[in-house]
N, C-alpha and C. Protein backbone atom coordinates (compact mmCIF):
# COMPACT_ATOMS: atom_id res chain seq x y z
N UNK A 1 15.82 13.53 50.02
CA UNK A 1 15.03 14.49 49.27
C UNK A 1 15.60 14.69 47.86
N UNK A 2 16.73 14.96 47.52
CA UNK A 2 17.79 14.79 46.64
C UNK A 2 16.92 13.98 45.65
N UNK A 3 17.22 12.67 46.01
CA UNK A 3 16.65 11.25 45.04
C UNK A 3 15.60 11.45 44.93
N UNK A 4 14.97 11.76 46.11
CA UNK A 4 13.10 11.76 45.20
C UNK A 4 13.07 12.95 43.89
N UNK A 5 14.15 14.20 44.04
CA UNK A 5 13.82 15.19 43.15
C UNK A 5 14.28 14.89 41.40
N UNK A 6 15.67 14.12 41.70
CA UNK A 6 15.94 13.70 41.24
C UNK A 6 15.21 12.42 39.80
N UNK A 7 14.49 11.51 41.05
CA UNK A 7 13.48 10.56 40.34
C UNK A 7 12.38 11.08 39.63
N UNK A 8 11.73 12.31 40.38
CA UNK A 8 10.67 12.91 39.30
C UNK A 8 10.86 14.06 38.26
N UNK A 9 12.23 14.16 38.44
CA UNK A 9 12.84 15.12 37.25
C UNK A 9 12.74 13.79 35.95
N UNK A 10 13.74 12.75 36.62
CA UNK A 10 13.71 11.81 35.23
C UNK A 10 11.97 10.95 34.69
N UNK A 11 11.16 10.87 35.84
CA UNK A 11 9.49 10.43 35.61
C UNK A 11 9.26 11.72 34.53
N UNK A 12 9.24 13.22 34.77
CA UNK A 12 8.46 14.22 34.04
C UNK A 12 8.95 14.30 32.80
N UNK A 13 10.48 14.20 32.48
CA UNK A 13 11.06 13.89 31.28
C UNK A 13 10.99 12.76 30.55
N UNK A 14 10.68 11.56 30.85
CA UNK A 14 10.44 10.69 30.02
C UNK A 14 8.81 10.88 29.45
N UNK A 15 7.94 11.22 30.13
CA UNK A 15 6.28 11.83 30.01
C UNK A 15 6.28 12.65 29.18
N UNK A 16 7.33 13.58 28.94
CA UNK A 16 6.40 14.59 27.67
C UNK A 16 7.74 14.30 26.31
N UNK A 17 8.78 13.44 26.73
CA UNK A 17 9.62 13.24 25.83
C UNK A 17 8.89 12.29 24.50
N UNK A 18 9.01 12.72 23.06
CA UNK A 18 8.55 12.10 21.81
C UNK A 18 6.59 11.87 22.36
N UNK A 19 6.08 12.86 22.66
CA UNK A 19 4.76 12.38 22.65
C UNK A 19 4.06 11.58 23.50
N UNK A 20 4.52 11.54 24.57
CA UNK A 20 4.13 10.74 25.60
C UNK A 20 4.35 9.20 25.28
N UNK A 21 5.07 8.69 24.63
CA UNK A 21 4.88 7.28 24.31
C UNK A 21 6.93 7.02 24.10
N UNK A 22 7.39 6.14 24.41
CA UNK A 22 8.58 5.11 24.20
C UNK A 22 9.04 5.27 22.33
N UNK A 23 10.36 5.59 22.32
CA UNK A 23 10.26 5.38 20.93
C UNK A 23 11.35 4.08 21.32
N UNK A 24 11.14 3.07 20.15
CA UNK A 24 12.16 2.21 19.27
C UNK A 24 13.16 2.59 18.95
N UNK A 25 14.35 1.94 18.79
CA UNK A 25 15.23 2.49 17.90
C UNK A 25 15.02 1.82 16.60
N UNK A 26 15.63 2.43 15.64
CA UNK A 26 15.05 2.50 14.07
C UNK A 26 13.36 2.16 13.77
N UNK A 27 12.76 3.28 14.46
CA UNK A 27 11.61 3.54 14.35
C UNK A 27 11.11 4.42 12.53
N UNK A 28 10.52 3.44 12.10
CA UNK A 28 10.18 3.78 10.67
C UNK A 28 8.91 4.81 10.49
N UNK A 29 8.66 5.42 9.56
CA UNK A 29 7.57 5.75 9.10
C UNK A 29 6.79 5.86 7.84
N UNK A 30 5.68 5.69 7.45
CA UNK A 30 5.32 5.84 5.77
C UNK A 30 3.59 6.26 5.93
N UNK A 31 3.60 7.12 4.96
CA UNK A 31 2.63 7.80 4.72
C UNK A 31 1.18 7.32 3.95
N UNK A 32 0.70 6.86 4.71
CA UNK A 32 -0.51 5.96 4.17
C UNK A 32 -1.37 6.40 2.72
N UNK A 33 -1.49 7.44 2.68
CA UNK A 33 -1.94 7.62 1.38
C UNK A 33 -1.04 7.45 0.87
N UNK A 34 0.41 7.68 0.62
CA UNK A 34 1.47 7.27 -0.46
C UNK A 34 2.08 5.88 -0.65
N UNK A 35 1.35 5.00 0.46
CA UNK A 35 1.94 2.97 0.23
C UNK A 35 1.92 2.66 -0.57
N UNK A 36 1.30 2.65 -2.04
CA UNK A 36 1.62 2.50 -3.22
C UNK A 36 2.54 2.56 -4.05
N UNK A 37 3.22 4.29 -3.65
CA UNK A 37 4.31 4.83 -4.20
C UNK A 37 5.46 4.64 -3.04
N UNK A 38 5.83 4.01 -2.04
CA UNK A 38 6.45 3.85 -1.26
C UNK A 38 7.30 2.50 -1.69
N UNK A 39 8.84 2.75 -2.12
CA UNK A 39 9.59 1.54 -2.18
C UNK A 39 9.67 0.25 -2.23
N UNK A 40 9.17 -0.09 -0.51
CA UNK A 40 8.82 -1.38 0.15
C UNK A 40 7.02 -1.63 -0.38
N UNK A 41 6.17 -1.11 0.48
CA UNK A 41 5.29 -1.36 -0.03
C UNK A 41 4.26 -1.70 -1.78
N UNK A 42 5.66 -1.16 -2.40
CA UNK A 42 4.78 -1.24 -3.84
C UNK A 42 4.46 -2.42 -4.17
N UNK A 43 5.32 -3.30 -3.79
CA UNK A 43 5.41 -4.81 -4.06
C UNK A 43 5.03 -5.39 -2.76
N UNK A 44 3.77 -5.63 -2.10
CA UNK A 44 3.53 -6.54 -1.10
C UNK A 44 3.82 -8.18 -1.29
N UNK A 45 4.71 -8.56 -0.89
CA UNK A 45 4.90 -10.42 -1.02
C UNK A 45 6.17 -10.40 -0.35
N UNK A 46 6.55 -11.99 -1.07
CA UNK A 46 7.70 -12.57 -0.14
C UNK A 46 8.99 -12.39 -1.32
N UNK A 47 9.86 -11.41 -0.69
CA UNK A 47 11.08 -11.15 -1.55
C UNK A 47 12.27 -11.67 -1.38
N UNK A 48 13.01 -12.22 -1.95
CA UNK A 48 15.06 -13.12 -1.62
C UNK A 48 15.73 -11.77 -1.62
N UNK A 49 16.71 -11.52 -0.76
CA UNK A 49 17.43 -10.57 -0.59
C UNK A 49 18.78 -11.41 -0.39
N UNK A 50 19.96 -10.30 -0.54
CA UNK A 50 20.89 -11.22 -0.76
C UNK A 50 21.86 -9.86 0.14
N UNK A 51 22.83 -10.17 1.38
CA UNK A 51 24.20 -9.29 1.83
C UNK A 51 23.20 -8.85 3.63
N UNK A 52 21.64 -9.11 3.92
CA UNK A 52 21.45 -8.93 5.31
C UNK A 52 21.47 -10.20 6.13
N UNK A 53 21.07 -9.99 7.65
CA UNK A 53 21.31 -11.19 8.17
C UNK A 53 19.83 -12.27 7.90
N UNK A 54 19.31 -11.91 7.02
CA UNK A 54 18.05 -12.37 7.13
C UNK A 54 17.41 -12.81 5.22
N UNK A 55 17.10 -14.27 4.99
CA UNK A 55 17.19 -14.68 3.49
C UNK A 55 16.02 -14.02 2.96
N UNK A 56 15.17 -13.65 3.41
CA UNK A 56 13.59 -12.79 2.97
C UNK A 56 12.71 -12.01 3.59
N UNK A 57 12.53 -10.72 2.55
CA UNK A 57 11.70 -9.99 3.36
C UNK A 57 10.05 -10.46 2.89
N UNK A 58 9.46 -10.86 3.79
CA UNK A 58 7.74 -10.65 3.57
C UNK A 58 7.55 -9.30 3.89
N UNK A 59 6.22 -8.56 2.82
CA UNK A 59 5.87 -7.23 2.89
C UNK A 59 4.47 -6.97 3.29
N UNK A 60 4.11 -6.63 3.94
CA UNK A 60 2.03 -6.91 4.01
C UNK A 60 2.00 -5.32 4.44
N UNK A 61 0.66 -5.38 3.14
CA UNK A 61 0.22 -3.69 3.72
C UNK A 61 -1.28 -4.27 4.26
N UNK A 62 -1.63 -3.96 5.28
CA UNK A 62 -3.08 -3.95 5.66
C UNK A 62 -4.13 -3.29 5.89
N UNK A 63 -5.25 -3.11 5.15
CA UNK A 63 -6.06 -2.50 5.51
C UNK A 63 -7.36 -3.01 5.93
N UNK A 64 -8.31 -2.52 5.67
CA UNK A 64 -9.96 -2.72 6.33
C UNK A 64 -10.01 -4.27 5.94
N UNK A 65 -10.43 -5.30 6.58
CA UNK A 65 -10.18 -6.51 6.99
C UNK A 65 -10.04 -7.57 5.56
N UNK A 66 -8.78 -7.21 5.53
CA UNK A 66 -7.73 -7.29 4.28
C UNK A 66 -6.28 -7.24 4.85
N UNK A 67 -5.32 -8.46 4.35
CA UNK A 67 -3.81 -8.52 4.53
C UNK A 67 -3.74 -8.57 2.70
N UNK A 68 -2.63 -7.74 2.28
CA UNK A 68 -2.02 -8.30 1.34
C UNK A 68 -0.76 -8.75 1.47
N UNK A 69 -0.13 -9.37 0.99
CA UNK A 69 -0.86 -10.27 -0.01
C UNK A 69 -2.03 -11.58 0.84
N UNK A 70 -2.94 -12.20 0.08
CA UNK A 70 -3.78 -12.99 0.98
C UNK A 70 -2.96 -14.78 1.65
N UNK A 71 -1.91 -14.77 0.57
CA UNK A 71 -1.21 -16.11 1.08
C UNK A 71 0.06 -16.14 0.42
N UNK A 72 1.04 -16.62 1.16
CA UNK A 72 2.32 -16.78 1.21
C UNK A 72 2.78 -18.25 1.43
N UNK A 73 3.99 -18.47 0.39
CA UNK A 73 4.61 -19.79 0.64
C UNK A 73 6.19 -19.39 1.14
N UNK A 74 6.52 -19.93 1.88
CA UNK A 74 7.79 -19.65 2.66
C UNK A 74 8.35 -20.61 2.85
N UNK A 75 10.24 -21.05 1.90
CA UNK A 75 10.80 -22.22 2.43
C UNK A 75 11.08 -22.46 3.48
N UNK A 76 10.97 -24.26 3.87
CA UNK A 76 11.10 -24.09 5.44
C UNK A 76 13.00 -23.77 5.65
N UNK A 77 12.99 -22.95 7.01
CA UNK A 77 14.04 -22.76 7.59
C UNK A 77 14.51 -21.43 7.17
N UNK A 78 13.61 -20.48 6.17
CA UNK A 78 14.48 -19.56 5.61
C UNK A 78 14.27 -18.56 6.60
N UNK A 79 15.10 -17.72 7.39
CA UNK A 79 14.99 -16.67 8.30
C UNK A 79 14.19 -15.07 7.36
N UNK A 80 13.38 -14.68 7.93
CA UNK A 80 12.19 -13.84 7.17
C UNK A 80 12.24 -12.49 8.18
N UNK A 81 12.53 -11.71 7.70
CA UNK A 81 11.75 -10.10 8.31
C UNK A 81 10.38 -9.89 7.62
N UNK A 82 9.72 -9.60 8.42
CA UNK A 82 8.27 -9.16 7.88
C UNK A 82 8.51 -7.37 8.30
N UNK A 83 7.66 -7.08 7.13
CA UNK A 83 7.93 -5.98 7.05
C UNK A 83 6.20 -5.44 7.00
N UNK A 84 5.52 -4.43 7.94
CA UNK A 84 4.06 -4.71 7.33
C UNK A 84 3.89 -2.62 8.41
N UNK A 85 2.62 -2.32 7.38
CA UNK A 85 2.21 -1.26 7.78
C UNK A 85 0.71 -1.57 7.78
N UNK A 86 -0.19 -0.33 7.63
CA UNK A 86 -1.59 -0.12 7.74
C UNK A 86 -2.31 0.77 6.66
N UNK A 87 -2.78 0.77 6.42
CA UNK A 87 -3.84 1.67 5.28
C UNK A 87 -4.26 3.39 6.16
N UNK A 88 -5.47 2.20 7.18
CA UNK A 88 -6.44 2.94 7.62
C UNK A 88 -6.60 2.84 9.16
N UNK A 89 -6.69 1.80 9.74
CA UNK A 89 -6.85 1.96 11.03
C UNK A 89 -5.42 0.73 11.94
N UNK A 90 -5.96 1.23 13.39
CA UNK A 90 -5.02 -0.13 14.16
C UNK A 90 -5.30 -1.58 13.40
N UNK A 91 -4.76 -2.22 13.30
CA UNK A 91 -4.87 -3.51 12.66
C UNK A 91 -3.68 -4.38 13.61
N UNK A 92 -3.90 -5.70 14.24
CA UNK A 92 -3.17 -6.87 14.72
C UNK A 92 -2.76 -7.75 13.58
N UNK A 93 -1.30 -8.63 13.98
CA UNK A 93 -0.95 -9.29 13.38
C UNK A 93 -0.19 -10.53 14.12
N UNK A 94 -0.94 -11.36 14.01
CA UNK A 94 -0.53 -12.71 15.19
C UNK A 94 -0.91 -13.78 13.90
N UNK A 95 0.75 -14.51 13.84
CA UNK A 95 0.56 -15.52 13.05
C UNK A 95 0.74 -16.77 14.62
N UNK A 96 -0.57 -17.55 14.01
CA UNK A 96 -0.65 -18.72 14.94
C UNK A 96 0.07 -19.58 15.20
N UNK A 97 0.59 -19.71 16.63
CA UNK A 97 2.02 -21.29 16.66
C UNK A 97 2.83 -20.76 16.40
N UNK A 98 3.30 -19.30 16.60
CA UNK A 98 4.63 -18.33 16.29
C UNK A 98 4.48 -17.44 17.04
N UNK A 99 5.53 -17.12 17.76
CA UNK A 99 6.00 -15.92 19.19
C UNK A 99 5.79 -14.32 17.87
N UNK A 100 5.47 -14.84 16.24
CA UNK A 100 5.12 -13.07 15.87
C UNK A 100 3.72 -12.65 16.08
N UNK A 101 4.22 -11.14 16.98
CA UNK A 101 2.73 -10.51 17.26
C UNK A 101 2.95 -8.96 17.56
N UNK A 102 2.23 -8.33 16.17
CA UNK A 102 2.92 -7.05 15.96
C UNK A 102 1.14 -6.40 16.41
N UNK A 103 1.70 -5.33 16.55
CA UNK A 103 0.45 -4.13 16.09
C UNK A 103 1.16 -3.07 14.92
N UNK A 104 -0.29 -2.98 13.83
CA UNK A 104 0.19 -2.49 12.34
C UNK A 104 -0.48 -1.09 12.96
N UNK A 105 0.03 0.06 12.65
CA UNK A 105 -0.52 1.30 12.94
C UNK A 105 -0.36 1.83 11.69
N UNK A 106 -1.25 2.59 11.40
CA UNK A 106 -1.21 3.55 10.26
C UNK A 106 -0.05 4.55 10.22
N UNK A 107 0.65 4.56 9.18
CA UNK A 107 2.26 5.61 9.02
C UNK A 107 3.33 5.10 9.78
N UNK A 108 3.41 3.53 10.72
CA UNK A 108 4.09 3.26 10.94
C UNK A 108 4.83 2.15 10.36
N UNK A 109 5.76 1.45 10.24
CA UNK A 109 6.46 0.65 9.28
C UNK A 109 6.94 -0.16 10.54
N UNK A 110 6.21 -1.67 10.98
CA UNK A 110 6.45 -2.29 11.54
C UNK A 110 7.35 -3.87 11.29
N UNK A 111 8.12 -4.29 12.59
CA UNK A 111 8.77 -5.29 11.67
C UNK A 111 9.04 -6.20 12.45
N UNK A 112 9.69 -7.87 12.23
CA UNK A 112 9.56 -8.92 13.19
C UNK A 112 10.42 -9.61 12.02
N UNK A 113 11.50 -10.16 13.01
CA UNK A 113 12.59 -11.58 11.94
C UNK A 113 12.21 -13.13 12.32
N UNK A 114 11.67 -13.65 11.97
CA UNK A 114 11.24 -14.95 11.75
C UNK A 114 11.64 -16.19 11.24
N UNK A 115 12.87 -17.28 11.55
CA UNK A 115 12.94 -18.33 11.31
C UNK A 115 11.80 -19.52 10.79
N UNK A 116 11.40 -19.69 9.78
CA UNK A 116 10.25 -20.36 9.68
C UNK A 116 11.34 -21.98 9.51
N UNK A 117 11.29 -22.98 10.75
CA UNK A 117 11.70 -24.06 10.99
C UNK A 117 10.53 -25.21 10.36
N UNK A 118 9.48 -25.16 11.00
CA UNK A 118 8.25 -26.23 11.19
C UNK A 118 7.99 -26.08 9.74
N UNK A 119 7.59 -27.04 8.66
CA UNK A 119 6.60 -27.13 7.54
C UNK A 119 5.23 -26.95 8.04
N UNK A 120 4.33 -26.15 7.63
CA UNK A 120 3.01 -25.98 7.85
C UNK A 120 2.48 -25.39 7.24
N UNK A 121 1.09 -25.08 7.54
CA UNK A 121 -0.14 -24.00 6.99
C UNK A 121 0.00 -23.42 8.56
N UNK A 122 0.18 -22.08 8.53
CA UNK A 122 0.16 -21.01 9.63
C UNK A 122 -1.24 -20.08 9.45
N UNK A 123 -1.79 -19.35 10.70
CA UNK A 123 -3.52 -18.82 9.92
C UNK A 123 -2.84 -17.32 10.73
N UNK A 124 -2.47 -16.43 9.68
CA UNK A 124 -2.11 -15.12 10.01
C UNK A 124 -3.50 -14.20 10.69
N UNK A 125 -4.01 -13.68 11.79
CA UNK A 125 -4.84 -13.43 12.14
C UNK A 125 -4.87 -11.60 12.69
N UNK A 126 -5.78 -11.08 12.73
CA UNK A 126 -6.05 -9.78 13.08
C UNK A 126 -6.53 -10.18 14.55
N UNK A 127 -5.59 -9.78 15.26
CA UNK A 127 -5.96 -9.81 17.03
C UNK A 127 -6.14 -8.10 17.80
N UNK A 128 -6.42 -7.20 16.81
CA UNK A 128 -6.82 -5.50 17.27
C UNK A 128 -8.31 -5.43 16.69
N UNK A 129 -9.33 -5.95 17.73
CA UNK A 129 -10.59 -5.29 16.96
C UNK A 129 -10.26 -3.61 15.63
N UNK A 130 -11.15 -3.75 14.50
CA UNK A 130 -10.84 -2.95 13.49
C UNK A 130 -11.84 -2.20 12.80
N UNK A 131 -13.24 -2.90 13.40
CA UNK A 131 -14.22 -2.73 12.51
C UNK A 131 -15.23 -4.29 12.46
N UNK A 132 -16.45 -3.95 11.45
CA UNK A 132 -16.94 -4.81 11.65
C UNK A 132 -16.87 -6.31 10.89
N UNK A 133 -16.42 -6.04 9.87
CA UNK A 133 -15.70 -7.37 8.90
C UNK A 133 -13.90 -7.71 9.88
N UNK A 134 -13.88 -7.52 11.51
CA UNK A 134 -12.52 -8.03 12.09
C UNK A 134 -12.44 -9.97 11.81
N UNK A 135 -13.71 -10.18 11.92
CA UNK A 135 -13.56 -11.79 12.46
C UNK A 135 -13.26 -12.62 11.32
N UNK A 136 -13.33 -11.83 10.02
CA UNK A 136 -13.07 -12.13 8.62
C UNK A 136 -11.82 -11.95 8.27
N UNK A 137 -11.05 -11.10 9.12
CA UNK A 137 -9.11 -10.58 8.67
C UNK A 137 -8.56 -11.66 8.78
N UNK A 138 -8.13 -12.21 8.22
CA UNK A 138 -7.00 -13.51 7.91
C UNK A 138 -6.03 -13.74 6.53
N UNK A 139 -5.00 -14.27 7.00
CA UNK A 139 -4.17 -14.56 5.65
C UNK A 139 -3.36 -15.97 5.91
N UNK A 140 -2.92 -16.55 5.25
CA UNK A 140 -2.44 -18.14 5.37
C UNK A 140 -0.78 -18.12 5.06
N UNK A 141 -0.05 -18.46 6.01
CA UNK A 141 1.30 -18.81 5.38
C UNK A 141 2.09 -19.86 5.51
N UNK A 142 2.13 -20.65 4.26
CA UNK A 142 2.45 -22.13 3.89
C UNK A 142 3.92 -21.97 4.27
N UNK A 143 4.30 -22.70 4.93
CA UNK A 143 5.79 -23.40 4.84
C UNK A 143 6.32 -24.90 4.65
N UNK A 144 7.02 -24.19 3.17
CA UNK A 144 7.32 -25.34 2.38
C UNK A 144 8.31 -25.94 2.42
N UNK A 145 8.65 -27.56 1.32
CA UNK A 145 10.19 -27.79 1.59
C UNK A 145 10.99 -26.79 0.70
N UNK A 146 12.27 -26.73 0.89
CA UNK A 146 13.02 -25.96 -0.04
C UNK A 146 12.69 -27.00 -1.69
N UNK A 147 12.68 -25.60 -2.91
CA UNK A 147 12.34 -26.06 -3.90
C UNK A 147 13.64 -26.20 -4.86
């Protein structure tokens, strides 16, 4: 009896703990009307960073069936954090022939580290119905040789 009381003490506490939902650790946030004026987002593209474990951040803000930026060239092999939020609604982010597959939520600051090995054209795709221009959300990301 003990353990069962036990087990639904810890079931009822995880249920109303942070909102009914799992948090992340280093769970981000940003304020959708302010992505403009927001640090990261001011500059959506592919940035060289220099002292993390990772050679570039890609930045994509997304909104109504729209990625910015619309295409990206990425040297091959360079290890990449993508860094990407939302405007306005749920928005998917599944780049094709790659284990990345985020969901972009509005005010949240989502993220994924990415080895880009293979040279290719990749077709970045919206996989969260969004609206009615969804089947039109796409963005392209070239991986090139080093220049």
């Amino acid at each position: 009896m003990g353990s069962l009381v036990l087990f639904l003490g810890i079931i009822f506490v995880s249920a109303i703990h942070s909102g009914h939902e799992p948090i992340a650790s280093g769970r981000e946030f940003v304020d959708p009307e302010l992505i403009d004026k927001h640090e990261v987002f001011s500059k959506p593209g592919l940035h060289k960073v220099e002292g993390k474990d990772w050679d570039y951040e890609l930045v994509f803000v997304v909104s109504a069936f729209n990625y910015n930026p619309g295409e990206v060239e990425i040297p091959k092999g360079a290890k990449v954090k993508i860094i990407a939020t939302s405007r306005d609604v749920v928005h998917g982010f599944e780049i094709a022939q790659t284990n990345v597959n985020m969901m972009i939520e509005p005010g949240h600051i989502s993220t994924f580290v990415k080895t880009f090995d293979k040279k290719g054209e990749y077709l970045l795709l919206c996989n969260e119905y969004c609206g009615t221009g969804h089947a039109d959300m796409k963005s392209n990301i070239k991986v090139v040789d080093k220049k």
